[in-house]
C-alpha atoms as a PDB file:
ATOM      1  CA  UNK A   1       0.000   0.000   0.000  1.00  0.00           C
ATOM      2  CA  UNK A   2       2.818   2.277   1.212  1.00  0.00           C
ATOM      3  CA  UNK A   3       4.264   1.798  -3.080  1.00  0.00           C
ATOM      4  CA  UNK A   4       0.919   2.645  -4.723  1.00  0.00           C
ATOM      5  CA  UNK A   5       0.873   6.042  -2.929  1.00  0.00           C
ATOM      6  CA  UNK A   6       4.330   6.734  -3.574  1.00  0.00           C
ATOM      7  CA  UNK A   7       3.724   5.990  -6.986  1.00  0.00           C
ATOM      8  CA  UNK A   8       0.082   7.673  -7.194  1.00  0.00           C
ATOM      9  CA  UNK A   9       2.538  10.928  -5.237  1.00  0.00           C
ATOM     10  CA  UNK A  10       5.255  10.985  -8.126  1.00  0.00           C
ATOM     11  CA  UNK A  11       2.972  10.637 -10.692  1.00  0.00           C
ATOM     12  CA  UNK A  12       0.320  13.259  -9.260  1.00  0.00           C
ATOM     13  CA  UNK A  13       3.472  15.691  -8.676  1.00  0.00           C
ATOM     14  CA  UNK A  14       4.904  14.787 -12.559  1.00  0.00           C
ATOM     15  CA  UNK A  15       1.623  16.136 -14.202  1.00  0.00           C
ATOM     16  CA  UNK A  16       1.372  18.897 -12.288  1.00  0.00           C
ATOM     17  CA  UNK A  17       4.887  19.566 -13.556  1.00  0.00           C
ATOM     18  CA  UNK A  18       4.003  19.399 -16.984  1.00  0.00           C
ATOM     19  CA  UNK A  19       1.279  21.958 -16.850  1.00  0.00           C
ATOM     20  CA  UNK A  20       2.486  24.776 -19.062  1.00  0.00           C
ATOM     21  CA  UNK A  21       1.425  28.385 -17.583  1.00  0.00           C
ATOM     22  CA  UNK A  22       1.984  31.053 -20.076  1.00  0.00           C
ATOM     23  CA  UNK A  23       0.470  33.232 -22.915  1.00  0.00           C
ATOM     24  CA  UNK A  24      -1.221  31.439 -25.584  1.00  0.00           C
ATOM     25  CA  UNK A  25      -2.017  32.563 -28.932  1.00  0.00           C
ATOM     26  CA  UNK A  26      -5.148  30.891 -31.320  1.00  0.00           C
ATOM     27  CA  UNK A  27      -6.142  32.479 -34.847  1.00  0.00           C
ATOM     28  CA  UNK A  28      -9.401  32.115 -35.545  1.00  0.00           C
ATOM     29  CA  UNK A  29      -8.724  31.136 -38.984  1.00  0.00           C
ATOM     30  CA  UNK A  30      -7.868  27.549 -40.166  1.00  0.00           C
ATOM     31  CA  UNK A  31      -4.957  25.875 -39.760  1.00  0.00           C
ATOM     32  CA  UNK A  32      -3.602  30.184 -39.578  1.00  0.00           C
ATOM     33  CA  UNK A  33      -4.298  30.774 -43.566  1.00  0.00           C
ATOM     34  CA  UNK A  34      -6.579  32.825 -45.433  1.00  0.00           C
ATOM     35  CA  UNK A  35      -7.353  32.044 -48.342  1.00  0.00           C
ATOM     36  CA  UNK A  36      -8.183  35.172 -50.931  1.00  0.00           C
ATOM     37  CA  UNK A  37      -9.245  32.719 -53.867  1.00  0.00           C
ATOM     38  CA  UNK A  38      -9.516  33.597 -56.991  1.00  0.00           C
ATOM     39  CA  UNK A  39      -9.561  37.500 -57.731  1.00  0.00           C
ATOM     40  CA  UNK A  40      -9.904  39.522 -60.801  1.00  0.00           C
ATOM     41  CA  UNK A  41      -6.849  42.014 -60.727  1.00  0.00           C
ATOM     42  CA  UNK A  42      -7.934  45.374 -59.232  1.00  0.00           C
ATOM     43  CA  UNK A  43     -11.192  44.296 -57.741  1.00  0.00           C
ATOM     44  CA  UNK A  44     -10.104  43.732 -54.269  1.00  0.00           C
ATOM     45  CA  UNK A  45      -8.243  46.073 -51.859  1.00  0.00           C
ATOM     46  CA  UNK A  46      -6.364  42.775 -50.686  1.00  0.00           C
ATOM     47  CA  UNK A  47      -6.779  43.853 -47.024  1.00  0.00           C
ATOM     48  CA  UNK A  48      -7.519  40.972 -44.587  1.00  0.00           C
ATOM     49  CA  UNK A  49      -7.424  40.194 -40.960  1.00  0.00           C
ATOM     50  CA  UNK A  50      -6.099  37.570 -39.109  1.00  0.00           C
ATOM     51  CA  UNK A  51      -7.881  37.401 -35.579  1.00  0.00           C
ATOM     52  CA  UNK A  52      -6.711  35.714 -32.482  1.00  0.00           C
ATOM     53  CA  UNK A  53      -7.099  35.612 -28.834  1.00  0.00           C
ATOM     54  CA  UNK A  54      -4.913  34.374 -26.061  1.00  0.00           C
ATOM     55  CA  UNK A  55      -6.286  31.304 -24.360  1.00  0.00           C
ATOM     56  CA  UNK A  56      -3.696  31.409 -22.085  1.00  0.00           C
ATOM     57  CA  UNK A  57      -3.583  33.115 -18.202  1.00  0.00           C
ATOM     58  CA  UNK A  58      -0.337  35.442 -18.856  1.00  0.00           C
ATOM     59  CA  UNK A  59      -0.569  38.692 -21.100  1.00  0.00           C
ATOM     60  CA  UNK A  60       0.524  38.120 -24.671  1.00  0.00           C
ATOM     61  CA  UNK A  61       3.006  39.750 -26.413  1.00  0.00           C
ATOM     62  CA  UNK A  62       3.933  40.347 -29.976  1.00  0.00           C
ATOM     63  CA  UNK A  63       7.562  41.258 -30.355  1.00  0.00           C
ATOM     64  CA  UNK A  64       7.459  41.695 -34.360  1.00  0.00           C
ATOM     65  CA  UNK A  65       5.249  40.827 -37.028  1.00  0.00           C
ATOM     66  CA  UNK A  66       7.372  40.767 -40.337  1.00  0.00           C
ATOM     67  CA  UNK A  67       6.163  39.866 -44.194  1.00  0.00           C
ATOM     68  CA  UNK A  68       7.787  38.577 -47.400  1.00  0.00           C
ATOM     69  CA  UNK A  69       7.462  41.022 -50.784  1.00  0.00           C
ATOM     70  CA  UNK A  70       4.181  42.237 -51.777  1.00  0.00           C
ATOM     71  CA  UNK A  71       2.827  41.973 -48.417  1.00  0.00           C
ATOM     72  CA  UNK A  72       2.084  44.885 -45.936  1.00  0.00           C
ATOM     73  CA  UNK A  73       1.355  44.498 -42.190  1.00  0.00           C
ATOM     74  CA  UNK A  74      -0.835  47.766 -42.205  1.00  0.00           C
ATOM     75  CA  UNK A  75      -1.405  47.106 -38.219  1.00  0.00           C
ATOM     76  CA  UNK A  76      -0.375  45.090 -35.105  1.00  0.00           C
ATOM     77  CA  UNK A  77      -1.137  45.097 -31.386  1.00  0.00           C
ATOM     78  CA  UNK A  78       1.938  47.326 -30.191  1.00  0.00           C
ATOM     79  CA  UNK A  79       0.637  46.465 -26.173  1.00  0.00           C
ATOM     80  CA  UNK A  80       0.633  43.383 -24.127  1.00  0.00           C
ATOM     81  CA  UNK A  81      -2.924  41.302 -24.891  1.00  0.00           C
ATOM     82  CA  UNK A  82      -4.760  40.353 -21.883  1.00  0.00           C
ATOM     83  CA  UNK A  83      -5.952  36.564 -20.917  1.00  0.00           C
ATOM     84  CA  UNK A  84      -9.030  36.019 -22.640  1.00  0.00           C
ATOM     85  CA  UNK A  85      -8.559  38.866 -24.848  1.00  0.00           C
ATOM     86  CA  UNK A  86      -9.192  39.320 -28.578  1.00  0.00           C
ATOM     87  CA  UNK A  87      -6.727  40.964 -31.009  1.00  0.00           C
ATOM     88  CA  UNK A  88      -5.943  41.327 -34.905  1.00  0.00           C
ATOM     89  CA  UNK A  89      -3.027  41.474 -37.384  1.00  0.00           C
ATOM     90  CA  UNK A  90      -4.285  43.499 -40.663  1.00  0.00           C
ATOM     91  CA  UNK A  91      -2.327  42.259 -43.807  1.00  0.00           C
ATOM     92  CA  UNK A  92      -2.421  43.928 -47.274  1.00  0.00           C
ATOM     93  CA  UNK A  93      -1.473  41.935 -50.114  1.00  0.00           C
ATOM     94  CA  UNK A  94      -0.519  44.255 -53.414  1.00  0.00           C
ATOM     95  CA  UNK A  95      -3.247  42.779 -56.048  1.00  0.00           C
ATOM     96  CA  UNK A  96      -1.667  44.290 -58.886  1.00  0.00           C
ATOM     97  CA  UNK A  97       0.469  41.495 -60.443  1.00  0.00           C
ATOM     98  CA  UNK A  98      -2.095  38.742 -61.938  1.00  0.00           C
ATOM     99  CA  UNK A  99      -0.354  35.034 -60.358  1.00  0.00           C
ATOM    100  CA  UNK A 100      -0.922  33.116 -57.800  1.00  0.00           C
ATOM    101  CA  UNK A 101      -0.693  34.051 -53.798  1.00  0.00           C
ATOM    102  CA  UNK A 102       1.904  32.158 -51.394  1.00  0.00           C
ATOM    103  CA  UNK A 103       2.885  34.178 -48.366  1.00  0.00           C
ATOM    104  CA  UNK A 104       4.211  33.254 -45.352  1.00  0.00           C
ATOM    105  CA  UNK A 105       3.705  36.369 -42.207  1.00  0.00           C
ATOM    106  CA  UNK A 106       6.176  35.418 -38.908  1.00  0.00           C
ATOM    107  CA  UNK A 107       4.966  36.359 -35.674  1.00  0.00           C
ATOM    108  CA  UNK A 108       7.006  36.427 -32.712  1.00  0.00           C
ATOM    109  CA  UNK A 109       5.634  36.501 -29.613  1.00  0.00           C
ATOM    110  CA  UNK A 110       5.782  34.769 -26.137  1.00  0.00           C
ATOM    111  CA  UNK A 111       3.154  32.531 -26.830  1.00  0.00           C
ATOM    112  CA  UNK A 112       4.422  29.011 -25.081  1.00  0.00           C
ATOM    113  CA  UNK A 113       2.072  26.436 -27.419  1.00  0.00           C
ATOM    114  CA  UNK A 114       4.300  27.736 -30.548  1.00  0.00           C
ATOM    115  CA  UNK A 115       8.148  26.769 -30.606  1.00  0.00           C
ATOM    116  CA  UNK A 116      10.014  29.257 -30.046  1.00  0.00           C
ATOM    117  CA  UNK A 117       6.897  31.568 -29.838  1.00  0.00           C
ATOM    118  CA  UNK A 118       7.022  31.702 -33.537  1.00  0.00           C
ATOM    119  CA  UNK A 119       3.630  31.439 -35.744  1.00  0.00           C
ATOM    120  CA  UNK A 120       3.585  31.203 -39.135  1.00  0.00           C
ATOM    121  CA  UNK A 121       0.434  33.081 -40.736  1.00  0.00           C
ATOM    122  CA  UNK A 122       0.065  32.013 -44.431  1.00  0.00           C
ATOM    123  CA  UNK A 123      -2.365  33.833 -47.409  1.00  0.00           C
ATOM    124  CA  UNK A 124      -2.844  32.069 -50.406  1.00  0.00           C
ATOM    125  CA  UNK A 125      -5.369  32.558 -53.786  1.00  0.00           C
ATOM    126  CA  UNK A 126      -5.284  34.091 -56.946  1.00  0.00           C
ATOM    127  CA  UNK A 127      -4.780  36.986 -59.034  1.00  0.00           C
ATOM    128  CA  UNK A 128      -6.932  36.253 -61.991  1.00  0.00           C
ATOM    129  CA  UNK A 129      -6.030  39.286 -65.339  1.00  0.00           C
ATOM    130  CA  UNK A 130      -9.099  41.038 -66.628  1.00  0.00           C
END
Protein backbone atom coordinates (compact mmCIF):
# COMPACT_ATOMS: atom_id res chain seq x y z
CA UNK A 1 0.00 0.00 0.00
CA UNK A 2 2.82 2.28 1.21
CA UNK A 3 4.26 1.80 -3.08
CA UNK A 4 0.92 2.64 -4.72
CA UNK A 5 0.87 6.04 -2.93
CA UNK A 6 4.33 6.73 -3.57
CA UNK A 7 3.72 5.99 -6.99
CA UNK A 8 0.08 7.67 -7.19
CA UNK A 9 2.54 10.93 -5.24
CA UNK A 10 5.25 10.99 -8.13
CA UNK A 11 2.97 10.64 -10.69
CA UNK A 12 0.32 13.26 -9.26
CA UNK A 13 3.47 15.69 -8.68
CA UNK A 14 4.90 14.79 -12.56
CA UNK A 15 1.62 16.14 -14.20
CA UNK A 16 1.37 18.90 -12.29
CA UNK A 17 4.89 19.57 -13.56
CA UNK A 18 4.00 19.40 -16.98
CA UNK A 19 1.28 21.96 -16.85
CA UNK A 20 2.49 24.78 -19.06
CA UNK A 21 1.42 28.38 -17.58
CA UNK A 22 1.98 31.05 -20.08
CA UNK A 23 0.47 33.23 -22.92
CA UNK A 24 -1.22 31.44 -25.58
CA UNK A 25 -2.02 32.56 -28.93
CA UNK A 26 -5.15 30.89 -31.32
CA UNK A 27 -6.14 32.48 -34.85
CA UNK A 28 -9.40 32.11 -35.54
CA UNK A 29 -8.72 31.14 -38.98
CA UNK A 30 -7.87 27.55 -40.17
CA UNK A 31 -4.96 25.88 -39.76
CA UNK A 32 -3.60 30.18 -39.58
CA UNK A 33 -4.30 30.77 -43.57
CA UNK A 34 -6.58 32.82 -45.43
CA UNK A 35 -7.35 32.04 -48.34
CA UNK A 36 -8.18 35.17 -50.93
CA UNK A 37 -9.25 32.72 -53.87
CA UNK A 38 -9.52 33.60 -56.99
CA UNK A 39 -9.56 37.50 -57.73
CA UNK A 40 -9.90 39.52 -60.80
CA UNK A 41 -6.85 42.01 -60.73
CA UNK A 42 -7.93 45.37 -59.23
CA UNK A 43 -11.19 44.30 -57.74
CA UNK A 44 -10.10 43.73 -54.27
CA UNK A 45 -8.24 46.07 -51.86
CA UNK A 46 -6.36 42.78 -50.69
CA UNK A 47 -6.78 43.85 -47.02
CA UNK A 48 -7.52 40.97 -44.59
CA UNK A 49 -7.42 40.19 -40.96
CA UNK A 50 -6.10 37.57 -39.11
CA UNK A 51 -7.88 37.40 -35.58
CA UNK A 52 -6.71 35.71 -32.48
CA UNK A 53 -7.10 35.61 -28.83
CA UNK A 54 -4.91 34.37 -26.06
CA UNK A 55 -6.29 31.30 -24.36
CA UNK A 56 -3.70 31.41 -22.09
CA UNK A 57 -3.58 33.11 -18.20
CA UNK A 58 -0.34 35.44 -18.86
CA UNK A 59 -0.57 38.69 -21.10
CA UNK A 60 0.52 38.12 -24.67
CA UNK A 61 3.01 39.75 -26.41
CA UNK A 62 3.93 40.35 -29.98
CA UNK A 63 7.56 41.26 -30.35
CA UNK A 64 7.46 41.70 -34.36
CA UNK A 65 5.25 40.83 -37.03
CA UNK A 66 7.37 40.77 -40.34
CA UNK A 67 6.16 39.87 -44.19
CA UNK A 68 7.79 38.58 -47.40
CA UNK A 69 7.46 41.02 -50.78
CA UNK A 70 4.18 42.24 -51.78
CA UNK A 71 2.83 41.97 -48.42
CA UNK A 72 2.08 44.88 -45.94
CA UNK A 73 1.36 44.50 -42.19
CA UNK A 74 -0.84 47.77 -42.20
CA UNK A 75 -1.41 47.11 -38.22
CA UNK A 76 -0.37 45.09 -35.10
CA UNK A 77 -1.14 45.10 -31.39
CA UNK A 78 1.94 47.33 -30.19
CA UNK A 79 0.64 46.46 -26.17
CA UNK A 80 0.63 43.38 -24.13
CA UNK A 81 -2.92 41.30 -24.89
CA UNK A 82 -4.76 40.35 -21.88
CA UNK A 83 -5.95 36.56 -20.92
CA UNK A 84 -9.03 36.02 -22.64
CA UNK A 85 -8.56 38.87 -24.85
CA UNK A 86 -9.19 39.32 -28.58
CA UNK A 87 -6.73 40.96 -31.01
CA UNK A 88 -5.94 41.33 -34.91
CA UNK A 89 -3.03 41.47 -37.38
CA UNK A 90 -4.29 43.50 -40.66
CA UNK A 91 -2.33 42.26 -43.81
CA UNK A 92 -2.42 43.93 -47.27
CA UNK A 93 -1.47 41.93 -50.11
CA UNK A 94 -0.52 44.25 -53.41
CA UNK A 95 -3.25 42.78 -56.05
CA UNK A 96 -1.67 44.29 -58.89
CA UNK A 97 0.47 41.49 -60.44
CA UNK A 98 -2.09 38.74 -61.94
CA UNK A 99 -0.35 35.03 -60.36
CA UNK A 100 -0.92 33.12 -57.80
CA UNK A 101 -0.69 34.05 -53.80
CA UNK A 102 1.90 32.16 -51.39
CA UNK A 103 2.89 34.18 -48.37
CA UNK A 104 4.21 33.25 -45.35
CA UNK A 105 3.70 36.37 -42.21
CA UNK A 106 6.18 35.42 -38.91
CA UNK A 107 4.97 36.36 -35.67
CA UNK A 108 7.01 36.43 -32.71
CA UNK A 109 5.63 36.50 -29.61
CA UNK A 110 5.78 34.77 -26.14
CA UNK A 111 3.15 32.53 -26.83
CA UNK A 112 4.42 29.01 -25.08
CA UNK A 113 2.07 26.44 -27.42
CA UNK A 114 4.30 27.74 -30.55
CA UNK A 115 8.15 26.77 -30.61
CA UNK A 116 10.01 29.26 -30.05
CA UNK A 117 6.90 31.57 -29.84
CA UNK A 118 7.02 31.70 -33.54
CA UNK A 119 3.63 31.44 -35.74
CA UNK A 120 3.59 31.20 -39.14
CA UNK A 121 0.43 33.08 -40.74
CA UNK A 122 0.06 32.01 -44.43
CA UNK A 123 -2.36 33.83 -47.41
CA UNK A 124 -2.84 32.07 -50.41
CA UNK A 125 -5.37 32.56 -53.79
CA UNK A 126 -5.28 34.09 -56.95
CA UNK A 127 -4.78 36.99 -59.03
CA UNK A 128 -6.93 36.25 -61.99
CA UNK A 129 -6.03 39.29 -65.34
CA UNK A 130 -9.10 41.04 -66.63
Amino acid sequence: MKKIATLLAIVLFSCIGFAQKGAKIEFKVQNNTIDYGKISKGSDNGIRTFEFTNTGDAPLIIVSVQSTSNLTILSAPKDSVLPGKTAKIEIKYNMSAPGPIRKTITVESNAINYEEGRIPLKIKGEIIAN
